[in-house]
Protein backbone atom coordinates (compact mmCIF):
# COMPACT_ATOMS: atom_id res chain seq x y z
CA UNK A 1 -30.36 -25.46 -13.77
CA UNK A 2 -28.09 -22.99 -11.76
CA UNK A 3 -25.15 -24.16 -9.83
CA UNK A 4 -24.25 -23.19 -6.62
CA UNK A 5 -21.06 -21.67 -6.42
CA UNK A 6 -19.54 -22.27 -2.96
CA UNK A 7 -16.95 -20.36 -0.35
CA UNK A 8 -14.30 -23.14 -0.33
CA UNK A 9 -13.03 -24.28 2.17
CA UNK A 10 -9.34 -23.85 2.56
CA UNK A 11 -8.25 -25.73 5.00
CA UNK A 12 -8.90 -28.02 8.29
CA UNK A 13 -8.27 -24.83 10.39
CA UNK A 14 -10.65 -22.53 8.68
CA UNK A 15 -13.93 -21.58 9.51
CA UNK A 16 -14.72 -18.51 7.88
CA UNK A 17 -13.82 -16.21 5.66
CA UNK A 18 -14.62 -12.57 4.11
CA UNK A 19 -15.07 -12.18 0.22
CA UNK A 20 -12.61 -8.69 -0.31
CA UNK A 21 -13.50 -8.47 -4.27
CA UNK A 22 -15.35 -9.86 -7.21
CA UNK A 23 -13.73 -10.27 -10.47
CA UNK A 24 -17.29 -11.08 -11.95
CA UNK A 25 -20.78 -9.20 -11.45
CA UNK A 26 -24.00 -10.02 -12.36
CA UNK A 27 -24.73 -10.98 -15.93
CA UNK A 28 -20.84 -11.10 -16.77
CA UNK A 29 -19.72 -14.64 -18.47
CA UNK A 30 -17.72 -16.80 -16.90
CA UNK A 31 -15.73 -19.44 -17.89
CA UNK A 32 -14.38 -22.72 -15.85
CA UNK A 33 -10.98 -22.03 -14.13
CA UNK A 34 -11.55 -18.53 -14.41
CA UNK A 35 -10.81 -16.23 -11.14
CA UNK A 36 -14.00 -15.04 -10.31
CA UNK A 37 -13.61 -13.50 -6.56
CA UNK A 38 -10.78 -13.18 -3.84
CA UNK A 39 -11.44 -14.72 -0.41
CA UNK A 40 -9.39 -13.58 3.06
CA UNK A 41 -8.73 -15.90 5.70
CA UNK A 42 -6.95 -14.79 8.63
CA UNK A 43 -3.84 -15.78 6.95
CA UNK A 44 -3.91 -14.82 3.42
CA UNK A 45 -6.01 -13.18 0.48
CA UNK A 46 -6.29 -16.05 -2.20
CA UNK A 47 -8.47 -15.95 -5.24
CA UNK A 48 -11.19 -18.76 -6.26
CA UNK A 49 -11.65 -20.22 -9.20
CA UNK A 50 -15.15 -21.42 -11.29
CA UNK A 51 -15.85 -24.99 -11.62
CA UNK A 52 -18.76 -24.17 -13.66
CA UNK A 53 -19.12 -22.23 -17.51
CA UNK A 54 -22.27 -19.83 -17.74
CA UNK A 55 -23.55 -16.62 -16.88
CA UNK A 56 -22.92 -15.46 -12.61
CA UNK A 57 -26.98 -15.06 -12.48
CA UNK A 58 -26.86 -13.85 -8.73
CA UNK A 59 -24.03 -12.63 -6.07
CA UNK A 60 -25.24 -13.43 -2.73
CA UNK A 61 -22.49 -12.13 -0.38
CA UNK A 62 -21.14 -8.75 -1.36
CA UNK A 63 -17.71 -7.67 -0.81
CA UNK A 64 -16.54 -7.64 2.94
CA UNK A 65 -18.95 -9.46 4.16
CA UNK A 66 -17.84 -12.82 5.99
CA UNK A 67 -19.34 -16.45 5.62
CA UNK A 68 -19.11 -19.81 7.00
CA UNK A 69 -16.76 -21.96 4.35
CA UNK A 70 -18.92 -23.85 1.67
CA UNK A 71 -21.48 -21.42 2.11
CA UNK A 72 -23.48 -20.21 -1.26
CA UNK A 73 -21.83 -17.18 -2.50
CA UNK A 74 -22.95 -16.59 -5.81
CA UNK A 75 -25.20 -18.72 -8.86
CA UNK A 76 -23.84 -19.47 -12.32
CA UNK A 77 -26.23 -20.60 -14.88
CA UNK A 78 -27.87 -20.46 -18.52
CA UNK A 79 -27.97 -16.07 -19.42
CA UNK A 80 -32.09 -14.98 -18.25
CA UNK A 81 -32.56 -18.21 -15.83
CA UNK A 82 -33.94 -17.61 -12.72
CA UNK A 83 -31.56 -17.63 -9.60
CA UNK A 84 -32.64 -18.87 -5.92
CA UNK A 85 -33.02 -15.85 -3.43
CA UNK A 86 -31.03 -15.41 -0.46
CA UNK A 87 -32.21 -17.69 1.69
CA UNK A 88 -30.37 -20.39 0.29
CA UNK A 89 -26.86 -18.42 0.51
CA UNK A 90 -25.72 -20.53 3.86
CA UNK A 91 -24.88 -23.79 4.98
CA UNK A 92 -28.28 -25.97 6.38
CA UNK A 93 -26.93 -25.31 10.49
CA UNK A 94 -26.72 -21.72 9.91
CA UNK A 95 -29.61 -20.75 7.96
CA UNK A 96 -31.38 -23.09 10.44
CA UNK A 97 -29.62 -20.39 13.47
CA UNK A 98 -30.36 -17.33 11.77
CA UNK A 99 -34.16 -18.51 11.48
CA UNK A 100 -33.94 -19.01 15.08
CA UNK A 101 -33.01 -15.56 15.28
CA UNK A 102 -36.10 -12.83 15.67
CA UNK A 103 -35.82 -10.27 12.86
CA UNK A 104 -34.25 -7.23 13.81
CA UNK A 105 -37.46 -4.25 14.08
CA UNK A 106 -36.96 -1.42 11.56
CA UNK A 107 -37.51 2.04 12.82
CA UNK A 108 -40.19 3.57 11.43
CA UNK A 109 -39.86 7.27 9.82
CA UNK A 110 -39.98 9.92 12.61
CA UNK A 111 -42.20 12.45 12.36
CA UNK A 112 -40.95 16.22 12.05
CA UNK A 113 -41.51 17.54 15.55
CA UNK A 114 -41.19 21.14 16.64
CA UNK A 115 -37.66 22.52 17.95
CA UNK A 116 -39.84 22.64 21.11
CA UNK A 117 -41.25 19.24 21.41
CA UNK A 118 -39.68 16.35 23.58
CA UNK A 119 -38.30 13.58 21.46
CA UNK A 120 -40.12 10.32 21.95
CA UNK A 121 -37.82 7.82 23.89
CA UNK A 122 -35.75 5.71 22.54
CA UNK A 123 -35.94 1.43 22.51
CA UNK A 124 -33.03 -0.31 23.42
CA UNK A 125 -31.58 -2.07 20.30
CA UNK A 126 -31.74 -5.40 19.69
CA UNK A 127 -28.47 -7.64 20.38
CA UNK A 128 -28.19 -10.67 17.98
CA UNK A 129 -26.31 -13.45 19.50
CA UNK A 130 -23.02 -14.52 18.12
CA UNK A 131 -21.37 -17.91 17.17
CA UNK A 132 -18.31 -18.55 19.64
CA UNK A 133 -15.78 -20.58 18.09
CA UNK A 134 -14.05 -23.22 19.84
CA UNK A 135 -11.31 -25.02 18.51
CA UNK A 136 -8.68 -27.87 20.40
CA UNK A 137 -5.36 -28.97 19.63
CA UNK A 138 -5.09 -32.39 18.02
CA UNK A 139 -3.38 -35.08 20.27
CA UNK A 140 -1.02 -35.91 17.16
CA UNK A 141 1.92 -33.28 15.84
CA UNK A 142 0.54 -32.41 12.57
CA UNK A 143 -1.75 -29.98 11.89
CA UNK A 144 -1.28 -27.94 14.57
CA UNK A 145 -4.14 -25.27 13.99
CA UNK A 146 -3.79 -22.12 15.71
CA UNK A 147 -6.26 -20.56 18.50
CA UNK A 148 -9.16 -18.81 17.06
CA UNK A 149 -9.49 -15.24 16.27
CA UNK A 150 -12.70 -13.69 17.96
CA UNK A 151 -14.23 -11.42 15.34
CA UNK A 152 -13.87 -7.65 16.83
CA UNK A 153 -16.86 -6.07 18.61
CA UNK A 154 -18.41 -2.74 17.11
CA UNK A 155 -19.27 -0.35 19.39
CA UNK A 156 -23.18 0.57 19.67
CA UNK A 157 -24.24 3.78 17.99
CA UNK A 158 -25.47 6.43 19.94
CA UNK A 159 -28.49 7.78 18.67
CA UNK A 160 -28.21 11.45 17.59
CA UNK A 161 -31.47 13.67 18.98
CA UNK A 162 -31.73 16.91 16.62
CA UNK A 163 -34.61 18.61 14.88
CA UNK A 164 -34.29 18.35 11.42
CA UNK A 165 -33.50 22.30 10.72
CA UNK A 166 -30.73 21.96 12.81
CA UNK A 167 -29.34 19.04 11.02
CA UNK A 168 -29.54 20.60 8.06
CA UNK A 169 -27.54 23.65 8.80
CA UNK A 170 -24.95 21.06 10.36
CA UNK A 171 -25.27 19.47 6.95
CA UNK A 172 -25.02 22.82 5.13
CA UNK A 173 -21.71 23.64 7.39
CA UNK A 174 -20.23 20.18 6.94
CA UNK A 175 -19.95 19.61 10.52
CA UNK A 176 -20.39 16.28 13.04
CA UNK A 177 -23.39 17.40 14.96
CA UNK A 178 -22.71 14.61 17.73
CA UNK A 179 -20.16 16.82 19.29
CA UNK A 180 -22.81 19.48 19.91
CA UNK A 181 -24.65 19.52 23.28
CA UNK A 182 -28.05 20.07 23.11
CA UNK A 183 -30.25 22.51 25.00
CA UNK A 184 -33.55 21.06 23.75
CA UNK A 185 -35.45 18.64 26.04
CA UNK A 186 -34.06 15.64 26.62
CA UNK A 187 -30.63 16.99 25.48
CA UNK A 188 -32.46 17.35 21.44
CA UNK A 189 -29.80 19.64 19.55
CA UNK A 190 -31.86 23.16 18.52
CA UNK A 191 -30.71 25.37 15.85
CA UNK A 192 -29.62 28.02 18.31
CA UNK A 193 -27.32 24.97 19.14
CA UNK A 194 -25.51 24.43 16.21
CA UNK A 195 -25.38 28.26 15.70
CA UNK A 196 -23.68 28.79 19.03
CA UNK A 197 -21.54 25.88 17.72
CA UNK A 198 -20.19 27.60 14.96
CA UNK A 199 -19.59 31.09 16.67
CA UNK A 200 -17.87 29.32 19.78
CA UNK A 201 -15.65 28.03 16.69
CA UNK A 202 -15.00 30.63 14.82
CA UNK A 203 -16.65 28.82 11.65
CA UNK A 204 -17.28 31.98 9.68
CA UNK A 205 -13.55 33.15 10.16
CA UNK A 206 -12.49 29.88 8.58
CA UNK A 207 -11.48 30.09 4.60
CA UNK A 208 -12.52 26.94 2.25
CA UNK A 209 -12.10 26.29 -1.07
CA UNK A 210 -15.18 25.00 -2.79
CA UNK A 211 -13.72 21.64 -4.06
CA UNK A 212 -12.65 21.32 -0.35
CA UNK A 213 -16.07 21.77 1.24
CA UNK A 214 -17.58 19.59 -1.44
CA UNK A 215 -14.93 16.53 -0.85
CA UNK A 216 -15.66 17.02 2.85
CA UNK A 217 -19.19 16.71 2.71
CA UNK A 218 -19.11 13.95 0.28
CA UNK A 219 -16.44 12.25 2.85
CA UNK A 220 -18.35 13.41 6.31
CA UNK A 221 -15.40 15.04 7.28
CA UNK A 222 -16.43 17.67 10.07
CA UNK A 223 -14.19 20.90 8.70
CA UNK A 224 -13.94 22.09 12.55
CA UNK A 225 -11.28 19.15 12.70
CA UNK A 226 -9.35 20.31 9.67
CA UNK A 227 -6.09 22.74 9.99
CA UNK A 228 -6.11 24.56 6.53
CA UNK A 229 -2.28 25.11 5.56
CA UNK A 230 -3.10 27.27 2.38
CA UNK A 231 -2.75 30.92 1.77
CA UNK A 232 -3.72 32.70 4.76
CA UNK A 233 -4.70 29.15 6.44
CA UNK A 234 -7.06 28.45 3.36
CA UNK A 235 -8.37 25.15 3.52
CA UNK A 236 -7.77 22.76 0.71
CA UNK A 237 -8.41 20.05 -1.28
CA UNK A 238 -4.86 18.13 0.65
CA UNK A 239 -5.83 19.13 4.00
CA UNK A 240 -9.19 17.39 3.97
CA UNK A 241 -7.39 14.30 2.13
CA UNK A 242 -5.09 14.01 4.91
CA UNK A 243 -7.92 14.62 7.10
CA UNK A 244 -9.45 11.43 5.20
CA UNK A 245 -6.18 9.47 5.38
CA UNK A 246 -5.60 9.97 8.75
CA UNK A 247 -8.99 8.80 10.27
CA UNK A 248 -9.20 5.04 11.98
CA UNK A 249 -9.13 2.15 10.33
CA UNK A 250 -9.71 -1.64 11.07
CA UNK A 251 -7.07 -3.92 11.22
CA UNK A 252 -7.05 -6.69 8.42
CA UNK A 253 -7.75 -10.04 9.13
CA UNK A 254 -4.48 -10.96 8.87
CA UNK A 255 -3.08 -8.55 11.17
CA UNK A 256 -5.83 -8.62 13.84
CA UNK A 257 -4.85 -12.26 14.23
CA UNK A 258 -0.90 -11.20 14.05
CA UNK A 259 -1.73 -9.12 16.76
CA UNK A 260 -4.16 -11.31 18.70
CA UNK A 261 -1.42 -14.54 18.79
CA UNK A 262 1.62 -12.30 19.77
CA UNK A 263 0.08 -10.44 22.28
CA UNK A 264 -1.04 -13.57 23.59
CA UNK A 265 2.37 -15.06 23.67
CA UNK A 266 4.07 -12.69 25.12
CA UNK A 267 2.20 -12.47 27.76
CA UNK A 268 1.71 -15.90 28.55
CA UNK A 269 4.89 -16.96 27.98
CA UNK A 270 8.46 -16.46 29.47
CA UNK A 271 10.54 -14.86 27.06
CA UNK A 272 14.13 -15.87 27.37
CA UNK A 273 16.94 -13.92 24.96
CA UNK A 274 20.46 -15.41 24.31
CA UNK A 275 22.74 -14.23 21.62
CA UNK A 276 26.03 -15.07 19.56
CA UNK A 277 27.63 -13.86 17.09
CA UNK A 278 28.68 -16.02 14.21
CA UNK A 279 32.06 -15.76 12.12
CA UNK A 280 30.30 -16.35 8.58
CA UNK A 281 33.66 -15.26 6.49
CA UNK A 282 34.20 -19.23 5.79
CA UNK A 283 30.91 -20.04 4.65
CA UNK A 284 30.45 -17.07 2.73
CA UNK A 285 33.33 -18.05 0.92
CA UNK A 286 32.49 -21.81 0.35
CA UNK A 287 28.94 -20.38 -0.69
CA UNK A 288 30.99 -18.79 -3.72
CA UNK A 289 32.51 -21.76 -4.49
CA UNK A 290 29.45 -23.19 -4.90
CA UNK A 291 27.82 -20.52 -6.81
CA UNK A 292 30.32 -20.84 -9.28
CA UNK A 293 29.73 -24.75 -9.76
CA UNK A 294 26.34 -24.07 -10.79
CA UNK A 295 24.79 -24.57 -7.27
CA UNK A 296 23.11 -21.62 -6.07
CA UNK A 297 21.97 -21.87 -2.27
CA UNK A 298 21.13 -18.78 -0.14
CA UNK A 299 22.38 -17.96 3.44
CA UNK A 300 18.70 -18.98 4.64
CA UNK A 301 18.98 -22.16 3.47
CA UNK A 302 22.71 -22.88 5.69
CA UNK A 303 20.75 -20.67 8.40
CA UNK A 304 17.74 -23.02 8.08
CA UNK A 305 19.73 -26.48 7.68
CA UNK A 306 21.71 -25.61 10.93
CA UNK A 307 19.09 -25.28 13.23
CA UNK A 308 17.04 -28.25 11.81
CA UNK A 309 20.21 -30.39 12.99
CA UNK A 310 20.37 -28.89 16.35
CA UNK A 311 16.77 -29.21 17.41
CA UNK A 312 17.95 -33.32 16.87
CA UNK A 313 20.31 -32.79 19.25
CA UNK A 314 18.04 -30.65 21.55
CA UNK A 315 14.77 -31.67 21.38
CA UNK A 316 13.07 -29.48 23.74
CA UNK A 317 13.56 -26.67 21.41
CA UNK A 318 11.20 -29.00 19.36
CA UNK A 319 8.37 -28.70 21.66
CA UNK A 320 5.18 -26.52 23.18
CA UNK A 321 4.26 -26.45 26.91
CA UNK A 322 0.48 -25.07 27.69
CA UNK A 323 1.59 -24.37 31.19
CA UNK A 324 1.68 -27.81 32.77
CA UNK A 325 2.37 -29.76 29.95
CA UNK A 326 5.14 -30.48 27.87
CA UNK A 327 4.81 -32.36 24.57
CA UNK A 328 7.39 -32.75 22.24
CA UNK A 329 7.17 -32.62 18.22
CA UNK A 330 7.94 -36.17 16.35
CA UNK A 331 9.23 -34.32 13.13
CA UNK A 332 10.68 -30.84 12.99
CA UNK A 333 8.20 -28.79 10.77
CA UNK A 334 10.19 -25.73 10.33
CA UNK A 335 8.35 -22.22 10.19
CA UNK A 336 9.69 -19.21 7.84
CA UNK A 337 8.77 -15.95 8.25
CA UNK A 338 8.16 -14.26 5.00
CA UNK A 339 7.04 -10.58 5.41
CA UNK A 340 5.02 -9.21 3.18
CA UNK A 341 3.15 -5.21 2.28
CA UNK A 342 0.23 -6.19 4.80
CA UNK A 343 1.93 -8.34 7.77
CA UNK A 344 3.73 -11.56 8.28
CA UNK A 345 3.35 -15.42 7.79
CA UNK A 346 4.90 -18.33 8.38
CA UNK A 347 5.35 -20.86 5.69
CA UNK A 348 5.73 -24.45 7.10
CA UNK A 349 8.36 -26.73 5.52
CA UNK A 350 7.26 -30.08 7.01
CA UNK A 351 9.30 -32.57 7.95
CA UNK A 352 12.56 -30.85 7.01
CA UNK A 353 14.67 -33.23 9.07
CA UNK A 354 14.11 -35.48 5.90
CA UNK A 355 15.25 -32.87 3.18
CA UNK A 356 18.21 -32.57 1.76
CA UNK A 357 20.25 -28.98 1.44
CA UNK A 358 18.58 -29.46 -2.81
CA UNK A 359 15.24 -30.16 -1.57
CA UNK A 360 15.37 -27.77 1.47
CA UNK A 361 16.12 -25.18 -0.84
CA UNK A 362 14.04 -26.23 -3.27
CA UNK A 363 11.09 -26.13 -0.85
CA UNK A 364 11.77 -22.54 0.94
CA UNK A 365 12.00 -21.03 -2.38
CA UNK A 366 8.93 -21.79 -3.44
CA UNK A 367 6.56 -21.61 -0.07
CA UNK A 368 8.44 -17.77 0.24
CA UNK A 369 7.42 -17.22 -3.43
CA UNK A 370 4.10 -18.57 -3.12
CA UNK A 371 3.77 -15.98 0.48
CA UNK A 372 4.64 -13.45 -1.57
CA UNK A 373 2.36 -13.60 -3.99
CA UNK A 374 -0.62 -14.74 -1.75
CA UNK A 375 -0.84 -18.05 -3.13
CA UNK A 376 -0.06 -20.53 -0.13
CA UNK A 377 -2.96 -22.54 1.60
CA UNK A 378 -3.66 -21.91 5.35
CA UNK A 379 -3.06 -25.42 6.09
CA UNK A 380 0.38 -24.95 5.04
CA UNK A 381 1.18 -21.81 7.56
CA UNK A 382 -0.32 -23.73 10.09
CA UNK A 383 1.70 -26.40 12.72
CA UNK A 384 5.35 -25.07 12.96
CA UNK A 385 6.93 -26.48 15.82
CA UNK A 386 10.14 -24.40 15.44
CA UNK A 387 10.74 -20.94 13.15
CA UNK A 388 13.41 -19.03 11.90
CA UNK A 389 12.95 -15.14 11.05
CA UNK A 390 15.76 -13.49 8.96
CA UNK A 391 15.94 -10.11 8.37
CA UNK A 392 19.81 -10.25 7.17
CA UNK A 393 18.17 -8.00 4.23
CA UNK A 394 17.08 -5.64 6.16
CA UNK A 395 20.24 -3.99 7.69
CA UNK A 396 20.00 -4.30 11.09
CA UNK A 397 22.87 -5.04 14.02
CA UNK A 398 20.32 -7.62 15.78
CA UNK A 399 16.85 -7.75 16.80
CA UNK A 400 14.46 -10.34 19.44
CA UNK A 401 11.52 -12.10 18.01
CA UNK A 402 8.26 -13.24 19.53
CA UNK A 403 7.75 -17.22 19.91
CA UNK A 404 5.29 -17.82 18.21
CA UNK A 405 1.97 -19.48 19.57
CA UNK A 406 2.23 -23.35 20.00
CA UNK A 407 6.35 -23.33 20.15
CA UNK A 408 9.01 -22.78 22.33
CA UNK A 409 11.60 -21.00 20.94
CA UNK A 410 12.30 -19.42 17.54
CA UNK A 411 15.71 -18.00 16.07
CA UNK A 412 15.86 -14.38 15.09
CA UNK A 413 18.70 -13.67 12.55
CA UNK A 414 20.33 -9.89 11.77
CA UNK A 415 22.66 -8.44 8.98
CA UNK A 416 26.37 -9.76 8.39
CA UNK A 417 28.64 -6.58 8.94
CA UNK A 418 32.52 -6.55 8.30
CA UNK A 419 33.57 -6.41 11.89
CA UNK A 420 37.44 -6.72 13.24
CA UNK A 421 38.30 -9.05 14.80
CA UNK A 422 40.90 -10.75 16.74
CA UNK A 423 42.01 -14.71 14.94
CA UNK A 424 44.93 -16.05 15.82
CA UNK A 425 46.34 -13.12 17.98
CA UNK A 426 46.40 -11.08 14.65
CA UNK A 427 43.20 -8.18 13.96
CA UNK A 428 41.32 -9.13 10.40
CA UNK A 429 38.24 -8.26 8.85
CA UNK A 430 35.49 -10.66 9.33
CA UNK A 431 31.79 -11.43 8.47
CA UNK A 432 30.49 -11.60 11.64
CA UNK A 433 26.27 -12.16 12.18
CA UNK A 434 24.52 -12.26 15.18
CA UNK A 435 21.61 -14.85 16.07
CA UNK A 436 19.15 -14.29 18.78
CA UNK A 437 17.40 -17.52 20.50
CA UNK A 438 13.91 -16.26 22.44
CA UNK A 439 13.12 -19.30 23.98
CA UNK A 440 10.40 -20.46 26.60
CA UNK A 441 11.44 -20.45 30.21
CA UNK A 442 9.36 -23.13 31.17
CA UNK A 443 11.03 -25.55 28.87
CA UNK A 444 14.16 -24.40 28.33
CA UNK A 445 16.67 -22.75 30.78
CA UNK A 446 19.06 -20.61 30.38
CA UNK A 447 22.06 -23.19 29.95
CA UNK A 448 20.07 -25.35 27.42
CA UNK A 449 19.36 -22.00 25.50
CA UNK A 450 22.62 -20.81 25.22
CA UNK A 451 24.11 -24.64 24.17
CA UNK A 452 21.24 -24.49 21.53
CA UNK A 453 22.27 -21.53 19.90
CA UNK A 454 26.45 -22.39 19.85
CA UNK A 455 24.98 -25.54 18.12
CA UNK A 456 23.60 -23.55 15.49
CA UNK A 457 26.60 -21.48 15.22
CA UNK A 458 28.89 -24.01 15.60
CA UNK A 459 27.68 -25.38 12.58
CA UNK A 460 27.68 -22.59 10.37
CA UNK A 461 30.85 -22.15 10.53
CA UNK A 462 32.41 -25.89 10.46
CA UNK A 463 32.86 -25.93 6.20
CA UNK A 464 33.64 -28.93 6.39
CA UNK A 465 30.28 -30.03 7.42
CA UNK A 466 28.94 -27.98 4.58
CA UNK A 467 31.20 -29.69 2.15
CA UNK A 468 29.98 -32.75 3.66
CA UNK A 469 25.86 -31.81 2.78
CA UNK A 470 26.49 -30.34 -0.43
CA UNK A 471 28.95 -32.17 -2.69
């Protein structure tokens, strides 16, 4: 008997998801544990593994398209048994919605009509509902799910009217007919049209290599839009790929809801700035010392122990406010943003107020490793109550970062330059950092802010405190 093989479901915040490739096709063997297709959540791309051993009889949702979790993807089975059809591809509730849903009405094949002849007029299309998401914030800390991405809206296509002769010398002269007005009735493109198109453009002036012409044809690239930059303005091959590259194209999932959540925060929220510099020529040094123990911890780690022990001593830092509300966190679940080639997420390490500097260390190397490679869960880059971005690696004097949704404040930290400085009455080099609170005005004032962050650096650069954690 076939086995259903299912979209997981990934975590408690998770809905949906959008299959991006299949390792397997139809008729391929596949055996249990193996990789057989990579999901993307609005958080991650992570792969999914087999729990059956057969033959993958039938895929059922191609690549790109997007499904409810533990919907029917795909069947696995004995090689030549029959597979289920489609029908049985979704969850109960929404095959029972879709056949609630009318069918949309194909358009039958036009008929050829003279250049002359009035086109018959057009039906409105058909708008199939969609399924609003709704989502709430649990009344206890952990998770804490972000707000729901609404999936975007395409545009309606505009139905081209144009005889068929003059789409194909459009076709033939690897042009976009829609920018052509029409002269025909009812605003129907004629050949005379398209003709008057070309000579208005100079088409026939234009030089093209063949390969060109055929790559933009094959790639419905209009060649009106491309600037030729060969011999003589020859157009080739590497204009109409840059043509190609440059054209629009939709966001990921992971940065539409990037984009989504900080545009919402900003917005909503009072951003408040304050910034310090830090003297980290002490720590540095004691970091050495360390290193050459056997005990290898990385400036994150001090960075990320320091502020866990100040939100203690300033709670409100450890906190969200949805406008006339405040609630503070019970446990300080510590966010890190890890960038990565497509975006940025934010690993959670939870409960950090109970880790020591090992297991703190410990823990952030592996959740940044795991980001990096696209392995982490969505469940754990979910619920941060207070984050920490570093760029200290990527050479910059000092930067502000967004809070992110469901916070109030998070802790932007920039490069460590050699700086002089006055100690003591006498000028000497020092490693000097700067850290950048963006806080939420309706929580925290400017006072509070500013004590916050001289906790933080306070810390860093009392040694003896590190001596204290580490020994």
């Amino acid at each position: 008997m076939a086995q259903a093989v299912l979209l997981p479901k990934l975590g408690q915040t998770v809905e949906e998801a959008a299959i991006v490739k299949w390792h397997k096709q139809e008729g391929d063997a596949v055996r249990k544990g193996e990789v057989i297709f990579e999901i993307e959540t609005d958080k991650a791309v992570l792969e999914a593994e087999s729990f059956f051993e057969g033959t993958l009889l039938k895929i059922l949702v191609g690549e790109g398209e997007t499904v409810p979790v533990q919907s029917v993807v795909a069947y696995i089975g004995k090689a030549g048994e029959k597979a289920p059809g489609k029908t049985a591809s979704l969850k109960p509730a929404t095959a029972a919605a879709q056949a609630a849903e009318p069918p949309a009405a194909q358009e039958p094949e036009p008929r050829r009509p003279a250049e002359d002849e009035p086109p018959a007029p057009a039906s409105p299309p058909s708008v199939l509902p969609r399924r609003a998401d709704t989502e709430s914030r649990p009344a206890s800390p952990p998770p804490r799910p972000p707000e729901p991405v609404p999936p975007p809206q395409p545009a309606p296509a505009r139905r081209l009217f144009i005889t068929p002769r003059a789409r194909k010398l459009a076709e033939a002269s690897v042009i976009d007919p829609a920018r052509i007005r029409g002269s025909g009735p009812n605003g129907r493109i004629l050949v005379k049209d398209v003709e008057a198109w070309l000579e208005a453009n100079r088409y026939h002036e234009r030089k093209i290599t063949p390969a060109a012409k055929r790559l933009a044809a094959a790639s419905k690239v209009d060649i009106l839009t491309v600037r030729g930059t060969g011999l003589g303005g020859r157009i080739t091959v590497e204009d109409v790929e840059r043509s190609i590259a440059a054209r629009p194209r939709p966001l990921s999932r992971m940065r539409q809801t990037i984009a989504q959540r900080l545009t919402r925060s900003f917005t909503t929220t009072p951003h408040f700035y304050v910034t310090v510099t830090v003297d980290m020529t002490d720590l540095l040094s004691y970091r050495q010392e360390l290193k050459e123990t056997g005990q290898s911890f990385t400036v994150t780690d001090f960075i990320l122990e320091a502020v866990i022990l100040s939100l203690r001593e300033f709670p409100a830092l450890n906190s969200v406010c949805d406008g006339s509300t405040i609630r503070w966190y019970e446990s300080v679940d510590l966010g890190m943003a890890v960038g990565l080639d497509d975006g940025l997420v934010v690993p959670v390490i939870r409960n950090a107020g109970d880790l020591c500097m090992v297991e703190l260390h410990d823990t952030a190397q592996d959740l940044a490793a795991r980001a990096r490679e696209g392995k982490l869960l969505p469940d754990e880059m979910t619920g941060s109550s207070f984050t920490v971005s570093n760029m200290g690696m990527c050479d910059v004097d000092n930067f502000h970062a967004i809070i992110n949704p469901g916070e109030s404040g998070i802790l932007a930290v920039s490069s460590t330059r050699d700086e002089v400085a006055a100690v003591d009455g006498r000028m000497q080099i020092r490693a000097r950092m700067k850290i950048t609170l963006s806080c939420d005005h309706r929580i925290v004032d400017g006072t509070r802010g500013a004590m916050f962050v001289n906790a933080v650096k306070a810390k860093l650069e009392d040694t003896e405190l590190w001596r204290s954690l580490t020994l």
